[in-house]
C-alpha atoms as a PDB file:
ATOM      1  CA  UNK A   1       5.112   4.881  -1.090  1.00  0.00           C
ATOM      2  CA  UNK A   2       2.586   7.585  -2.829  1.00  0.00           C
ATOM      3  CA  UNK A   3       3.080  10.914  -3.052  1.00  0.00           C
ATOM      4  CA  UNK A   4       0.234  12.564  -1.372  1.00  0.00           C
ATOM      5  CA  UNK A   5      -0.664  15.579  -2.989  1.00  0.00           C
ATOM      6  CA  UNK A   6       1.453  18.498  -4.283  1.00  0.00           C
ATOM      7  CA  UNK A   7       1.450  20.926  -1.511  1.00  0.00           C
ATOM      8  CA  UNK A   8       4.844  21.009  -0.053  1.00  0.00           C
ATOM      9  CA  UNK A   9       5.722  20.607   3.999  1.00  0.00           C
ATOM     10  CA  UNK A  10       8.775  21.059   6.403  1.00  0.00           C
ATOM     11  CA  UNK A  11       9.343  17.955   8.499  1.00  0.00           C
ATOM     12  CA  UNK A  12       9.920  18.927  11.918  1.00  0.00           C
ATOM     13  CA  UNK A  13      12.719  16.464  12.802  1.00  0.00           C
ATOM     14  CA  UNK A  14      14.954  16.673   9.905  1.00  0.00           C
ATOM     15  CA  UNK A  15      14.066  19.867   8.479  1.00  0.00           C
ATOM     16  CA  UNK A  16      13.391  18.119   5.531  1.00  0.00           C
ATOM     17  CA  UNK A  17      11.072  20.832   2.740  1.00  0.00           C
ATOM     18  CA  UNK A  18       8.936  18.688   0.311  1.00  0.00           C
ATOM     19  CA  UNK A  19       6.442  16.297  -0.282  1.00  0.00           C
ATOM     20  CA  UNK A  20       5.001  14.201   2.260  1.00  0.00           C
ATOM     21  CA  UNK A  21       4.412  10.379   1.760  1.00  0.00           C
ATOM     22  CA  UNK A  22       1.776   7.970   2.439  1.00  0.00           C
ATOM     23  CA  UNK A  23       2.977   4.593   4.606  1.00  0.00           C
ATOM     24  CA  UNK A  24       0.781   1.952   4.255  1.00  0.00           C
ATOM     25  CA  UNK A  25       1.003  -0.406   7.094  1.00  0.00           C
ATOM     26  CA  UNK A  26       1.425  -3.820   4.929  1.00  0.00           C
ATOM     27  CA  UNK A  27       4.432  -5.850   4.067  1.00  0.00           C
ATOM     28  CA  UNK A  28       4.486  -6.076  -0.376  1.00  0.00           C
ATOM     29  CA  UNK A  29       6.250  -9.415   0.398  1.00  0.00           C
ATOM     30  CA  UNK A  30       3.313 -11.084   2.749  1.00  0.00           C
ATOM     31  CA  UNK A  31       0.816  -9.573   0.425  1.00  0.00           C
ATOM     32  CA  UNK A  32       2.319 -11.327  -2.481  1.00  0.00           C
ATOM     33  CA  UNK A  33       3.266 -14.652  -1.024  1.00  0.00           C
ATOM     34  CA  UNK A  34      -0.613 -14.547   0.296  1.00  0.00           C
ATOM     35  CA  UNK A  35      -2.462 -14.095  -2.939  1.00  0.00           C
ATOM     36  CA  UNK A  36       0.034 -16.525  -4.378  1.00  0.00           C
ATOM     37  CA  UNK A  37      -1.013 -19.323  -2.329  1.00  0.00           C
ATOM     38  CA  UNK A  38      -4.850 -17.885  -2.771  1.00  0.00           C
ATOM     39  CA  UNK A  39      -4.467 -18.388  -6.322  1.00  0.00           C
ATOM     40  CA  UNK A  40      -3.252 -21.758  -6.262  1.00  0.00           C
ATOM     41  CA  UNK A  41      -5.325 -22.949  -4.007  1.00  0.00           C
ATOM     42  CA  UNK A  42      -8.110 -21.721  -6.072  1.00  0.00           C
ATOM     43  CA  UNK A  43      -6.597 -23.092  -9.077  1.00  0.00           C
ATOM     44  CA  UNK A  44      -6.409 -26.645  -7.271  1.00  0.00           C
ATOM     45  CA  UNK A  45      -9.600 -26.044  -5.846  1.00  0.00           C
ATOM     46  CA  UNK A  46     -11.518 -25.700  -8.989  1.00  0.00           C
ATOM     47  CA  UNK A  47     -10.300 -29.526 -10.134  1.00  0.00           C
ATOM     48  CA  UNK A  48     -10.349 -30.993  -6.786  1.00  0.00           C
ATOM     49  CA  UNK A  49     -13.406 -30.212  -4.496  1.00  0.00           C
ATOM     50  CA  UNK A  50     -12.324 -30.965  -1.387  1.00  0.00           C
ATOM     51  CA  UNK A  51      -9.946 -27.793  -1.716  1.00  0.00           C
ATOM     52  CA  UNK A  52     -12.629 -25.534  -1.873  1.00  0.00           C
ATOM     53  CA  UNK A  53     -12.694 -25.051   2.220  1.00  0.00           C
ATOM     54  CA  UNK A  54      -8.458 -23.632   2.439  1.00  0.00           C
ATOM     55  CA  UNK A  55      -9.085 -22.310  -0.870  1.00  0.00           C
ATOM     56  CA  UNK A  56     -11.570 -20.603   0.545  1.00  0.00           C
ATOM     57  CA  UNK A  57      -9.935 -19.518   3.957  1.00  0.00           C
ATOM     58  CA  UNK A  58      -7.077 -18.166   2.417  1.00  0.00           C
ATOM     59  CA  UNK A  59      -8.556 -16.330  -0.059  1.00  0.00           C
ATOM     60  CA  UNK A  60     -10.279 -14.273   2.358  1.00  0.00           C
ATOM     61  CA  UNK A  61      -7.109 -14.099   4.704  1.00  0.00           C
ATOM     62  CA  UNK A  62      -5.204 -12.517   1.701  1.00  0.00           C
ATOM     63  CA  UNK A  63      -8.556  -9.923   0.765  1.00  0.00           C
ATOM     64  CA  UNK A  64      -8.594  -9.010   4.428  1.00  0.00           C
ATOM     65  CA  UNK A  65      -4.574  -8.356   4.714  1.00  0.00           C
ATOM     66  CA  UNK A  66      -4.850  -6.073   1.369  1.00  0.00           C
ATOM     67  CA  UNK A  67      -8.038  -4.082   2.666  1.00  0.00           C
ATOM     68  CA  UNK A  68      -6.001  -3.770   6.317  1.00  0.00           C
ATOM     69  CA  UNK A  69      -2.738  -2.686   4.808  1.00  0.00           C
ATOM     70  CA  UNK A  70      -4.559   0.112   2.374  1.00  0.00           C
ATOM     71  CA  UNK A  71      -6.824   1.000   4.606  1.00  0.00           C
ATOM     72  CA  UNK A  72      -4.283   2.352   7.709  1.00  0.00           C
ATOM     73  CA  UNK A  73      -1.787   4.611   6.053  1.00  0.00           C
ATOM     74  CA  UNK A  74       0.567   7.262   7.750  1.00  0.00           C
ATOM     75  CA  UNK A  75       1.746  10.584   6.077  1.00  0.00           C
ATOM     76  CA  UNK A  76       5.163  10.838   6.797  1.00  0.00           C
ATOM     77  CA  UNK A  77       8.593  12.543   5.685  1.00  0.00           C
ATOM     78  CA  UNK A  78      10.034  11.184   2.441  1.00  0.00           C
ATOM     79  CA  UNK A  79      13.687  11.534   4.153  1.00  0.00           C
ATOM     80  CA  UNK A  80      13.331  10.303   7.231  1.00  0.00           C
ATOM     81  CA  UNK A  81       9.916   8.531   7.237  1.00  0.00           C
ATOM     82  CA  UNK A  82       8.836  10.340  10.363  1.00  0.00           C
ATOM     83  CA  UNK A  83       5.233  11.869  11.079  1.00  0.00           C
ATOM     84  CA  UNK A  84       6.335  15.575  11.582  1.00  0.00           C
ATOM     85  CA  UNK A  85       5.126  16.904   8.396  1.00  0.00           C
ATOM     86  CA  UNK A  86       3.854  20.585   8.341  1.00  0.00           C
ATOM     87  CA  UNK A  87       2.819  22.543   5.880  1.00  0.00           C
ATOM     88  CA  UNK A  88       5.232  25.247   5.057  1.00  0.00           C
ATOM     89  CA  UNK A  89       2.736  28.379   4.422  1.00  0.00           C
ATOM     90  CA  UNK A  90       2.270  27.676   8.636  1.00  0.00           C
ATOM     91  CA  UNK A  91       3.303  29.848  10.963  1.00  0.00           C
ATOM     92  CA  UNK A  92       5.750  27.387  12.846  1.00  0.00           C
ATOM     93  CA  UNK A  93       6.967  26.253   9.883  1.00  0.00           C
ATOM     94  CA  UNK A  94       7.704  30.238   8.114  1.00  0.00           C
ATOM     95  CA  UNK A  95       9.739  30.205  11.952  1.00  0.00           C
ATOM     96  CA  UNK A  96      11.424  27.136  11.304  1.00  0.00           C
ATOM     97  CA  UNK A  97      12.421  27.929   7.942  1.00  0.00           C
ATOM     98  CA  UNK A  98      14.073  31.820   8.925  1.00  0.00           C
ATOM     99  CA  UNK A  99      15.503  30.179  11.965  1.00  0.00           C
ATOM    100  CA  UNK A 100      17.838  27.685  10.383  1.00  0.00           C
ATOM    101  CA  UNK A 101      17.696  29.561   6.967  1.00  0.00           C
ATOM    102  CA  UNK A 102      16.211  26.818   4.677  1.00  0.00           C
ATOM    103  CA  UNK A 103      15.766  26.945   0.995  1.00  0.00           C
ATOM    104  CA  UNK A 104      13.502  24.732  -0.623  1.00  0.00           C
ATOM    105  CA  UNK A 105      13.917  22.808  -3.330  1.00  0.00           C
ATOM    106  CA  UNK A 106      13.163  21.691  -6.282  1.00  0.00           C
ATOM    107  CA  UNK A 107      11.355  18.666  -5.634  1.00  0.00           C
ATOM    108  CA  UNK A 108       9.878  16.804  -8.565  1.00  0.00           C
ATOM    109  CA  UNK A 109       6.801  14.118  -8.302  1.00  0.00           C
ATOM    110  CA  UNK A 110       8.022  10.597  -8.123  1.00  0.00           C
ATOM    111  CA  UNK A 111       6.172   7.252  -7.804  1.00  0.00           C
ATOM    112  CA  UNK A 112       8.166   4.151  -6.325  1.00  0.00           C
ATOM    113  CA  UNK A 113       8.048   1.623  -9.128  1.00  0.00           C
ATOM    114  CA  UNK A 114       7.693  -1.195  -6.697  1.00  0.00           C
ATOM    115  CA  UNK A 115       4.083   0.032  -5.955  1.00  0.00           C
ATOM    116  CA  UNK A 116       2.971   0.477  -9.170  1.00  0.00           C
ATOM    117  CA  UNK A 117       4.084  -3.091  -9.799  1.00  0.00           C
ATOM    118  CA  UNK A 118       2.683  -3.954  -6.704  1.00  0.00           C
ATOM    119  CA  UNK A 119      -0.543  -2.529  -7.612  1.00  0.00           C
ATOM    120  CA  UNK A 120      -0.748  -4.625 -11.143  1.00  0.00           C
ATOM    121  CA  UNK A 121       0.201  -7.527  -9.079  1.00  0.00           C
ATOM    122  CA  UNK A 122      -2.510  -7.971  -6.775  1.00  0.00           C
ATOM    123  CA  UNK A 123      -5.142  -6.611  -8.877  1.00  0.00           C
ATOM    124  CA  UNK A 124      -4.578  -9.662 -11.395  1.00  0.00           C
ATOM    125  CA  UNK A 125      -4.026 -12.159  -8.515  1.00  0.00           C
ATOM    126  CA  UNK A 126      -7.610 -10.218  -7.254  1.00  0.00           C
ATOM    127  CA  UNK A 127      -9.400 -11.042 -10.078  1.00  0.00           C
ATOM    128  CA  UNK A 128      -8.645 -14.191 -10.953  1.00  0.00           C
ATOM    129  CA  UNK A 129      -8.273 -15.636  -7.630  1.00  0.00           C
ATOM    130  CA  UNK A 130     -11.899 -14.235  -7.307  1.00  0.00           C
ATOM    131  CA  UNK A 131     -13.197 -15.844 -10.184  1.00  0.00           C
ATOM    132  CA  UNK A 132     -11.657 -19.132  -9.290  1.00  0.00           C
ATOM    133  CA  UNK A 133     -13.302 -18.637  -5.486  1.00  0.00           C
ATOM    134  CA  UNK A 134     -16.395 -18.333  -7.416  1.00  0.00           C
ATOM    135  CA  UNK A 135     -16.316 -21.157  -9.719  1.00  0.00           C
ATOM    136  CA  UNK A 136     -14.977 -23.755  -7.169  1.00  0.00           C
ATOM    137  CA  UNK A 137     -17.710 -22.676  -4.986  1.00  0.00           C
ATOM    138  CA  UNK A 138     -20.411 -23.478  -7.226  1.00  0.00           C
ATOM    139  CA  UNK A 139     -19.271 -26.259  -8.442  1.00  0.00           C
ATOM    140  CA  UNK A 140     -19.192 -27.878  -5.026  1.00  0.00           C
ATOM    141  CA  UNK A 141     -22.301 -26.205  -3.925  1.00  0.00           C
ATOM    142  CA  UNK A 142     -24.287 -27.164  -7.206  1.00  0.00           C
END
């Protein structure tokens, strides 16, 4: 999860005053276990040709996952992951806030290390995965 921006909201179902979140839509798990196999069968692939075709397939399968799973992304509360964020400067949410008599807090940026990791992760798997595609491909196209 990223921390969207630094403009603080009221979620709507738990009363919840701070930062909103970004979901992304992919599993960290799948997305690993796919560019692992990508890589290897790129690896393989680029001392045994007739790899090059699942090599190939699942390379792609694993670039199409990551671009799906970064591409749809929710905003939602970083208590209970809900999409009821407002902003709190709104109306409803100035009503909100003298109806129940919230405070808010001090809420200090935070990055979840996993993506970060995550990030590092599949950016190296990326590249070299890539430049294994490459290589395997024209070697058995040459």
């Amino acid at each position: 999860m990223l921390i969207l921006n630094n403009m603080e909201k009221l979620c709507t179902q738990c009363l919840y005053i701070g930062h909103e979140e970004a979901h992304f839509y992919g599993n960290f798990t799948t997305e690993s276990i796919l560019w692992g196999m990508a890589f290897f069968f790129a690896l393989a692939g680029a001392f045994e040709t007739f790899l090059w075709i699942p090599a190939t397939i699942i390379f792609f399968l694993a670039l199409l996952y990551s671009i799906g799973s970064y591409t749809f992304k929710a905003c939602v509360c970083s208590k209970c992951h809900k999409d009821s964020m407002i902003p709190v400067n709104s109306e409803k949410a100035q009503q909100i806030i003298i109806e129940h008599g919230l405070i808010a807090p001090d809420v200090t940026s935070k990055q979840d290390q996993r993506t970060i990791v995550g990030i590092a992760f599949r950016s190296i798997f990326l590249i070299l995965t890539t430049i294994l595609v490459i290589f395997m491909l024209y070697k058995h196209f040459e």
